[in-house]
N, C-alpha and C. Protein backbone atom coordinates (compact mmCIF):
# COMPACT_ATOMS: atom_id res chain seq x y z
N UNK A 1 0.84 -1.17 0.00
CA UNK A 1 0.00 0.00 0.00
C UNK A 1 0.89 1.24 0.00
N UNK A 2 0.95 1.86 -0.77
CA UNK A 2 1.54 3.51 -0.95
C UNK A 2 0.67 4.45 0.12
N UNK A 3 1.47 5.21 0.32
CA UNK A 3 1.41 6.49 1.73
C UNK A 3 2.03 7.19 1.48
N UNK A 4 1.39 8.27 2.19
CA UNK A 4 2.34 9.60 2.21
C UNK A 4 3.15 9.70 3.57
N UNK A 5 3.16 9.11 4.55
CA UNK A 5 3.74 9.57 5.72
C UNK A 5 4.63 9.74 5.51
N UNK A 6 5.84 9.94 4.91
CA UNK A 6 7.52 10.33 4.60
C UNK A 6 7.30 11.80 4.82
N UNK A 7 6.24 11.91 3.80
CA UNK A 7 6.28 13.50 3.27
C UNK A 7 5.46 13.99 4.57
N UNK A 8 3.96 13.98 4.99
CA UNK A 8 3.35 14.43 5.93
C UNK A 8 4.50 14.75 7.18
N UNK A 9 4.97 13.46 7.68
CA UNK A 9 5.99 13.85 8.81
C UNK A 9 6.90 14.98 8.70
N UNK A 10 7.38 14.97 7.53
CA UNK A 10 8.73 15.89 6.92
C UNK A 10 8.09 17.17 6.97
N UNK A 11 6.89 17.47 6.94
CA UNK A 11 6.12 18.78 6.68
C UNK A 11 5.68 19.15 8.36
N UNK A 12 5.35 18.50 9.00
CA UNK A 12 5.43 18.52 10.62
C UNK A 12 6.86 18.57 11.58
N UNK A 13 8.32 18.53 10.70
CA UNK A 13 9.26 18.12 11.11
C UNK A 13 9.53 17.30 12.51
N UNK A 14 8.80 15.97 12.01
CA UNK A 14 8.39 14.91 13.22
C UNK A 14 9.66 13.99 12.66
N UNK A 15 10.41 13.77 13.73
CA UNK A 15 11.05 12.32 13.01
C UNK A 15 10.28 10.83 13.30
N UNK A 16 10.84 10.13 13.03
CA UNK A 16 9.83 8.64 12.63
C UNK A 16 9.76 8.58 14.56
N UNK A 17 10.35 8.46 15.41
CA UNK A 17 10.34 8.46 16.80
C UNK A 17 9.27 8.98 17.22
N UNK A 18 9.09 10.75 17.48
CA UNK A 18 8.28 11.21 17.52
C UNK A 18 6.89 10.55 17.34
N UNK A 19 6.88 10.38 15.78
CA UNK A 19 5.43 10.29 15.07
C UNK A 19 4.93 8.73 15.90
N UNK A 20 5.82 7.77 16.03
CA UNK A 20 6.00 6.45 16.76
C UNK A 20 5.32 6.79 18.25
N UNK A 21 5.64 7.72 18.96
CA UNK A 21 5.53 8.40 20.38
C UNK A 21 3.76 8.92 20.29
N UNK A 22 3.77 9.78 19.43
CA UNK A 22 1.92 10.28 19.07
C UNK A 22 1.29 9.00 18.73
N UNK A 23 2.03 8.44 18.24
CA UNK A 23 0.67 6.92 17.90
C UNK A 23 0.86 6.10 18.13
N UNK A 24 1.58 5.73 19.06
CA UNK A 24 1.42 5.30 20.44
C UNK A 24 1.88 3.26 19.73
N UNK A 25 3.16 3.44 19.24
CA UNK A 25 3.54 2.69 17.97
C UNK A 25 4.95 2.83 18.35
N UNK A 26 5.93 1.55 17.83
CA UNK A 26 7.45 1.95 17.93
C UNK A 26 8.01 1.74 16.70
N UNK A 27 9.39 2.75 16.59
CA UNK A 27 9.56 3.65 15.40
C UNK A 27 9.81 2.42 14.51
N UNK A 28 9.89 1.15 14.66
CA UNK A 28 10.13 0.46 13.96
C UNK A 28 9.17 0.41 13.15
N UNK A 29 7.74 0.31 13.69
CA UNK A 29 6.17 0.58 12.65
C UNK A 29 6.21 1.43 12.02
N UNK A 30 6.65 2.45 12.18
CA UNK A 30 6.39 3.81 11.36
C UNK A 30 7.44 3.34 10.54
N UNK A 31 8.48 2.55 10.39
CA UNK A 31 9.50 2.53 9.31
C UNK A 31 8.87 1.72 8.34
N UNK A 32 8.49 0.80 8.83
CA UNK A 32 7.69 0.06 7.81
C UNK A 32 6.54 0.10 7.37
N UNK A 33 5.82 1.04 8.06
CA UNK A 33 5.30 1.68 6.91
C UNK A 33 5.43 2.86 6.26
N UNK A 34 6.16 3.42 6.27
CA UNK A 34 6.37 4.31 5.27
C UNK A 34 7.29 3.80 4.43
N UNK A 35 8.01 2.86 4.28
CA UNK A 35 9.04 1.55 3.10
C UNK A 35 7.70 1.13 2.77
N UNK A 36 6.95 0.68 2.99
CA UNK A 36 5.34 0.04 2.28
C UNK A 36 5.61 -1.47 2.39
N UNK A 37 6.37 -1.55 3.57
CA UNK A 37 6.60 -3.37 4.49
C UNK A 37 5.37 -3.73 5.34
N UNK A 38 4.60 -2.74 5.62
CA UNK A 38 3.42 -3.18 6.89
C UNK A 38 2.18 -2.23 5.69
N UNK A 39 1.05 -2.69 6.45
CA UNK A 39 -0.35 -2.02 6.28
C UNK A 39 -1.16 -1.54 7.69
N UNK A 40 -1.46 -0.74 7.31
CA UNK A 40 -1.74 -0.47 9.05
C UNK A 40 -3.42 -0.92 9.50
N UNK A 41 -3.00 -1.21 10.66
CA UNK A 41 -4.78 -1.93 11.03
C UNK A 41 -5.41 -0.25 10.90
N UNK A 42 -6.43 -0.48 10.83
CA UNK A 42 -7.94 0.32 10.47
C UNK A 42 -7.59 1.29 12.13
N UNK A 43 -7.70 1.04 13.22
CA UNK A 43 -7.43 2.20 14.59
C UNK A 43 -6.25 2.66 14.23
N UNK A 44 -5.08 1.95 13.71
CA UNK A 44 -3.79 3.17 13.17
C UNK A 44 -3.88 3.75 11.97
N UNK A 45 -4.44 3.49 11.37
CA UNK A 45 -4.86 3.90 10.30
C UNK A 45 -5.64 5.72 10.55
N UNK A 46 -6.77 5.39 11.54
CA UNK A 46 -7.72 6.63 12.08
C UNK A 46 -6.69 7.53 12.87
N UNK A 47 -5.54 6.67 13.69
CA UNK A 47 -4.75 7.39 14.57
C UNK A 47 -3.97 8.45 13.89
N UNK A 48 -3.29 8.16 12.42
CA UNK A 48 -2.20 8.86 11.86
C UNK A 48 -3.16 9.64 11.11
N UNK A 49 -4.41 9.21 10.87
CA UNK A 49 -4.74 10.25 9.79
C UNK A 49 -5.73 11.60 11.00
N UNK A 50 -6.01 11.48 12.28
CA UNK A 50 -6.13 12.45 13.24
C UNK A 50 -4.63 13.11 13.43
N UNK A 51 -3.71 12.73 13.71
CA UNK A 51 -2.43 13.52 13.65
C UNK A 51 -2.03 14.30 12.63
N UNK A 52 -2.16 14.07 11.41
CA UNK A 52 -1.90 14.85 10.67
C UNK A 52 -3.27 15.64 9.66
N UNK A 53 -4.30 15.70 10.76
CA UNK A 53 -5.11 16.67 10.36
C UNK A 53 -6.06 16.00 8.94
N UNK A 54 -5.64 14.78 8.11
CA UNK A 54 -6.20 13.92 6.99
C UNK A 54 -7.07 13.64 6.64
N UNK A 55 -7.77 13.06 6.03
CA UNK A 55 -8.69 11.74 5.64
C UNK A 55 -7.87 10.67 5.75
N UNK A 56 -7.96 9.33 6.10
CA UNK A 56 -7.22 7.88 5.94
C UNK A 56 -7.19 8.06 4.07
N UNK A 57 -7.96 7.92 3.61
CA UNK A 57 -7.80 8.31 2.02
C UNK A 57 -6.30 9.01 1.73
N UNK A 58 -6.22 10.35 1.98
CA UNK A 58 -5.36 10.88 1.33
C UNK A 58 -4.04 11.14 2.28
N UNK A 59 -4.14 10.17 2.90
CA UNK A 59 -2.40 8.97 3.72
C UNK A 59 -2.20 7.97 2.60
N UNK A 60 -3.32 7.12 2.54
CA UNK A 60 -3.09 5.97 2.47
C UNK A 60 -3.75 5.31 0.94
N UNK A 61 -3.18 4.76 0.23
CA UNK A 61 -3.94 4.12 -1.08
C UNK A 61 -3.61 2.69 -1.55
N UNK A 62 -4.24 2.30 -1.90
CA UNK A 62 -4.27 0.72 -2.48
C UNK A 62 -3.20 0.52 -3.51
């Protein structure tokens, strides 16, 4: 699944830690998904796209 979180974070100047710390996730998750190694369950999914203000849509695409 393609995402934007590389870019969203980079525009919040969050490093992957941080963003790991708000969603309550370790930075190892946030690495993989933003490499497009994981898919995120549907509550992280709602979690990252409330952090960065989103729709889950326009994070996240098929």
């Amino acid at each position: 699944m393609k995402n934007r979180l590389r870019d969203l974070r980079g525009e919040k100047g969050w490093s992957q830690a941080r963003l790991a710390e708000l969603a309550r996730v370790s930075r190892q998750t946030i690495q993989a998904l933003e490499s497009g190694r994981y898919d995120p369950s549907l509550p992280l999914a709602f979690t990252l796209a409330k952090l960065f203000g989103r729709r889950i849509e326009d994070i996240f695409e098929p």
